[in-house]
N, C-alpha and C. Protein backbone atom coordinates (compact mmCIF):
# COMPACT_ATOMS: atom_id res chain seq x y z
N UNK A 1 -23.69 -13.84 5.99
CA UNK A 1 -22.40 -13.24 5.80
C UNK A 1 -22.18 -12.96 4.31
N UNK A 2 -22.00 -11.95 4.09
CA UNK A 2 -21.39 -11.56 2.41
C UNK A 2 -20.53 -12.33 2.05
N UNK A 3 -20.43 -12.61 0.92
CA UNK A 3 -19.20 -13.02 0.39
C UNK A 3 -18.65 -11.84 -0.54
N UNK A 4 -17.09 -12.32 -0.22
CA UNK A 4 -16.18 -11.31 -0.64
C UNK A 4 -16.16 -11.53 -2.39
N UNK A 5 -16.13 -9.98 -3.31
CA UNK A 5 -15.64 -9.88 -4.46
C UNK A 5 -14.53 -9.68 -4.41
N UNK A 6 -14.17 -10.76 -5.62
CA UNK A 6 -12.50 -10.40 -5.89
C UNK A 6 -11.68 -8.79 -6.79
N UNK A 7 -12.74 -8.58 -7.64
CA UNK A 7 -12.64 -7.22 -7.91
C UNK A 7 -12.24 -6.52 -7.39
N UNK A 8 -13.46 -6.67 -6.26
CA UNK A 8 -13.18 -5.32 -4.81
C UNK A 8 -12.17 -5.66 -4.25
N UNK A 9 -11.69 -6.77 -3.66
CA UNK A 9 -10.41 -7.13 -2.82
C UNK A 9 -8.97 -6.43 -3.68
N UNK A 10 -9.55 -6.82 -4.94
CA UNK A 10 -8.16 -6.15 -6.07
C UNK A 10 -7.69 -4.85 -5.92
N UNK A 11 -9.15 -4.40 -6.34
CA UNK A 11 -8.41 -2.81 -6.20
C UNK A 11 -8.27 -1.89 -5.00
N UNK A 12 -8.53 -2.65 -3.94
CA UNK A 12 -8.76 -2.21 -2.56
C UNK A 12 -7.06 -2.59 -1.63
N UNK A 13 -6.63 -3.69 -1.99
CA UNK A 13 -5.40 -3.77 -1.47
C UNK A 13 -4.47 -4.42 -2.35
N UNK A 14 -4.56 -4.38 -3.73
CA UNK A 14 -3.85 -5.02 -4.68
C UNK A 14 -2.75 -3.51 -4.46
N UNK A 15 -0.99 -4.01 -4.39
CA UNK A 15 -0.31 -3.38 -4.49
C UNK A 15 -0.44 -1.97 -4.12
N UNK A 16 -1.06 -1.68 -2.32
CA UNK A 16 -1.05 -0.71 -1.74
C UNK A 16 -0.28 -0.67 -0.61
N UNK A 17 0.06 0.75 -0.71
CA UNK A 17 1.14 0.24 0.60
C UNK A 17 0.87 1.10 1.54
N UNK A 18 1.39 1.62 2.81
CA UNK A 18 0.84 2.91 3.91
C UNK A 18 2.50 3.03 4.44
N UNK A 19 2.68 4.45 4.46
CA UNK A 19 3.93 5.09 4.80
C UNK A 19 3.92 4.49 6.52
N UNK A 20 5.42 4.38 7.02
CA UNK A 20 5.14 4.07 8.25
C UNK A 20 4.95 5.22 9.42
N UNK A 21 5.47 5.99 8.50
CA UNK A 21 5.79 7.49 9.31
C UNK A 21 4.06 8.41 9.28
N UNK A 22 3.96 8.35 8.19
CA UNK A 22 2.47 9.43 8.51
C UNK A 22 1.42 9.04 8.02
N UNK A 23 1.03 7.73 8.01
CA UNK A 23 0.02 6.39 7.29
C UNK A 23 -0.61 7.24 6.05
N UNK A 24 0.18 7.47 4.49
CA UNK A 24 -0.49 7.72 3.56
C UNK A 24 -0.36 6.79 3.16
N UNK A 25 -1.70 6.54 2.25
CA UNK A 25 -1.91 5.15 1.68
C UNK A 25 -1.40 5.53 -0.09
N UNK A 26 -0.04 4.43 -0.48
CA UNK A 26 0.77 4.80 -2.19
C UNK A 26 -0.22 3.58 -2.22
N UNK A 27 -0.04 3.64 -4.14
CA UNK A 27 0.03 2.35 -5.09
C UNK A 27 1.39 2.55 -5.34
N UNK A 28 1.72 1.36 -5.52
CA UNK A 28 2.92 1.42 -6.41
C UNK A 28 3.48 -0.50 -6.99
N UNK A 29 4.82 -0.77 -6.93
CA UNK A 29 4.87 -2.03 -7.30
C UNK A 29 5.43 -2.42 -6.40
N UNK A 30 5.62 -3.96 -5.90
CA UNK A 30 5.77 -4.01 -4.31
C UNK A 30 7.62 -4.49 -4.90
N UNK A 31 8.10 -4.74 -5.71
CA UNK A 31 9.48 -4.65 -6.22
C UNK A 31 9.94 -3.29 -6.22
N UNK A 32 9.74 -2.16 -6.23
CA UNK A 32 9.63 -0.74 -6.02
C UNK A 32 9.97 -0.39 -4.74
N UNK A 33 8.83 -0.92 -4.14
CA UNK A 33 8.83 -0.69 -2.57
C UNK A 33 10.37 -1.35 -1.85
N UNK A 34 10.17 -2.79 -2.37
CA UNK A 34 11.06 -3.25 -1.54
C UNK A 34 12.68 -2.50 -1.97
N UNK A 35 12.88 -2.40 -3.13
CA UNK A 35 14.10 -1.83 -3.52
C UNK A 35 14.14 0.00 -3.13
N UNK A 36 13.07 0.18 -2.06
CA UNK A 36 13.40 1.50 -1.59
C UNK A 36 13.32 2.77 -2.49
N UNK A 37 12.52 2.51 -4.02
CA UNK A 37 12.88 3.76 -5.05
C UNK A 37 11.98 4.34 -4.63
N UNK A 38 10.99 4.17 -3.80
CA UNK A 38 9.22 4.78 -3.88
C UNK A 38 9.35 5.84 -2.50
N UNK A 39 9.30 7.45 -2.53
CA UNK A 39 9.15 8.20 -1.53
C UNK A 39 7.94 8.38 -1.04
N UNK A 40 7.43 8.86 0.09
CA UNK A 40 5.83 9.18 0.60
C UNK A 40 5.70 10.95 -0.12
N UNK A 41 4.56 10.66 -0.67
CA UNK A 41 4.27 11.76 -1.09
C UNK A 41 4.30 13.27 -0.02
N UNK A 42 4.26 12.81 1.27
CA UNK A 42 3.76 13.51 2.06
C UNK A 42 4.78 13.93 2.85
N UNK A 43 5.74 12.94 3.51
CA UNK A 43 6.82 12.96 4.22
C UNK A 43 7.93 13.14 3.76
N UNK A 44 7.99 12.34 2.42
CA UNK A 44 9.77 11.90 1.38
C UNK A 44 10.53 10.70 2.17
N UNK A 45 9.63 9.86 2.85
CA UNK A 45 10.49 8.86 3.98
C UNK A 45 10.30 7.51 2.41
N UNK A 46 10.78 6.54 2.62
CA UNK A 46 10.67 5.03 1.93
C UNK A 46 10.42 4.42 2.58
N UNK A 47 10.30 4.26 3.71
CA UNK A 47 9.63 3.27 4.97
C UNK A 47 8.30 2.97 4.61
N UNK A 48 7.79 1.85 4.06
CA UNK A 48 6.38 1.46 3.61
C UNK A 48 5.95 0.06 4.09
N UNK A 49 4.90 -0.39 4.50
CA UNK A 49 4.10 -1.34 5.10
C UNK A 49 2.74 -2.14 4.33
N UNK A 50 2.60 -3.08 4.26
CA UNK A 50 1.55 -3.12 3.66
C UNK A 50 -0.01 -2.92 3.80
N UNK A 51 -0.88 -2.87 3.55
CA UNK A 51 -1.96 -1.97 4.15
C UNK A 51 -2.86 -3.32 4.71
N UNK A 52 -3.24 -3.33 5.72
CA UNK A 52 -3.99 -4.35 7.06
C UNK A 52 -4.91 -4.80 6.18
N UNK A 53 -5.47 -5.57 5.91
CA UNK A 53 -6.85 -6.29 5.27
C UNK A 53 -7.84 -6.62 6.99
N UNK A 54 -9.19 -5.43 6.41
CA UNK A 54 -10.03 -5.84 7.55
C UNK A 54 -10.90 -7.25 7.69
């Protein structure tokens, strides 16, 4: 079994989020998110989720 890099784990789901409406995957800051300032690039919704770790 591999073992996991933390690097990779970082920049792979460090402060990513996925729209709920049309799953684009933002960065942004998750204080951002939660205070609703952050739109989907794609939609303009603020509804954001955090992105699944496989």
């Amino acid at each position: 079994m591999a073992t996991k890099i933390p690097a990779a784990q970082a920049r792979l789901f460090k402060n990513v989020f996925v729209c709920k409406s049309c799953s684009t995957k933002m960065r942004a800051d998750p204080k951002k998110i939660l205070e609703r300032k952050v739109k989907c690039r794609k939609c303009g919704k603020r509804e954001f989720r955090a992105i699944r770790k496989k």
